[in-house]
Protein backbone atom coordinates (compact mmCIF):
# COMPACT_ATOMS: atom_id res chain seq x y z
CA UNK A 1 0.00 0.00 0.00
CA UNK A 2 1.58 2.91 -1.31
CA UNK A 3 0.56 6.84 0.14
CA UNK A 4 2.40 8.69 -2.93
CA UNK A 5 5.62 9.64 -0.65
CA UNK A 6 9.02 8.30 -1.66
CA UNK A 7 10.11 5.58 -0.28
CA UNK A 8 14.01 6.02 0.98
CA UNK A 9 16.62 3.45 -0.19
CA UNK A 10 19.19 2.86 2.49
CA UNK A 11 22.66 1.35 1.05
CA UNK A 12 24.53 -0.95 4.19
CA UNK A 13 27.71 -0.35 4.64
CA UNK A 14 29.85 -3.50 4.10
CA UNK A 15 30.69 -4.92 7.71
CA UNK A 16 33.56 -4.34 9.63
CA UNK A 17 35.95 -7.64 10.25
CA UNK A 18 35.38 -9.22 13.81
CA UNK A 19 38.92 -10.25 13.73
CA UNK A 20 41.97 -8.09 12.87
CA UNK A 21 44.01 -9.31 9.19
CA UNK A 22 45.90 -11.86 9.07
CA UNK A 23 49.95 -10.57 9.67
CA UNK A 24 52.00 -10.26 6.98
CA UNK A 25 55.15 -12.28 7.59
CA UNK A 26 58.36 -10.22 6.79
CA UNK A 27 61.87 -11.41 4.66
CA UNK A 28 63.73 -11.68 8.79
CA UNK A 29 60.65 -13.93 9.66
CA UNK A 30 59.12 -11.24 11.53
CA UNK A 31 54.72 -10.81 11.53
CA UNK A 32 53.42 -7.27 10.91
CA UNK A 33 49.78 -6.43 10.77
CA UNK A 34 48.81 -4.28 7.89
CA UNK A 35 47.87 -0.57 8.42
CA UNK A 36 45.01 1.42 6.72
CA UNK A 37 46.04 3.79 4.43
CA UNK A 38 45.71 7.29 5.30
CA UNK A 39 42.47 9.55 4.40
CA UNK A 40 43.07 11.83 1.37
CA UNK A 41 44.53 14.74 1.72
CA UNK A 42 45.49 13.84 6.02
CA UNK A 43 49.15 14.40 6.59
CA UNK A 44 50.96 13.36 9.75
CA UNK A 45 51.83 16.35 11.35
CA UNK A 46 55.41 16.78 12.99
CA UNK A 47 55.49 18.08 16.68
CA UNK A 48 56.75 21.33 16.59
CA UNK A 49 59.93 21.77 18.35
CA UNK A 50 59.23 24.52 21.46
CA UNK A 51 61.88 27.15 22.30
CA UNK A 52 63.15 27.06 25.38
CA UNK A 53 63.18 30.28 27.51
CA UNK A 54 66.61 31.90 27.39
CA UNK A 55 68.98 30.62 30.32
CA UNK A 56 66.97 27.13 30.41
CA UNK A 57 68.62 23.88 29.44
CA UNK A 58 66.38 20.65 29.31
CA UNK A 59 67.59 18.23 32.08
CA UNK A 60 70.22 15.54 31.78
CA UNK A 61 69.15 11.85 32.00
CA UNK A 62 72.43 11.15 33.72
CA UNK A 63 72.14 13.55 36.77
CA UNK A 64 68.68 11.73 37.37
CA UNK A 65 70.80 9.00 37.52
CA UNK A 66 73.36 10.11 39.65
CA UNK A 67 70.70 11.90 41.93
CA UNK A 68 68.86 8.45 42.33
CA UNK A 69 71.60 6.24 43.03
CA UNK A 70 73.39 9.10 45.46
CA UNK A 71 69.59 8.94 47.69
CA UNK A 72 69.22 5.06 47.17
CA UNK A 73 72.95 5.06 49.32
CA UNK A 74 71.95 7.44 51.21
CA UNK A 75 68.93 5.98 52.05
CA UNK A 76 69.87 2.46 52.58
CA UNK A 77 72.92 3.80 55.36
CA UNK A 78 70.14 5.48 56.95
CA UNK A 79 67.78 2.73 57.30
């Protein structure tokens, strides 16, 4: 029974895998999923690098590590 209006057509979208794809097996006998390509026209953007203030340094790794081990000791005679 038809009231004159038009009737919509609705197209399904194919379905989405349950399960990831099967890895690709690389030439050093490594597996590595395959990655969806990117959407036209999307770059990856670079982080910009930030200026540091003037008179600011980032801080070393290795005076972390000195720092740590120097209050482990410290800590440990103390204890």
């Amino acid at each position: 029974m038809s009231n004159g209006a038009a009737t919509a057509v609705q197209t399904a979208a194919p379905p989405l895998p349950v399960y990831p794809p099967k890895p690709l097996l690389l030439p050093d006998g490594r597996s590595a999923y395959p990655v969806a390509p990117l959407a036209s026209g999307v770059r990856p953007v670079a982080a910009a690098a930030t200026a540091l203030p003037a008179g600011e340094r980032p801080a070393s790794m290795t005076l972390l590590h000195v720092w740590i081990l120097l209050f482990g000791f410290v800590g440990t005679q103390l204890a």
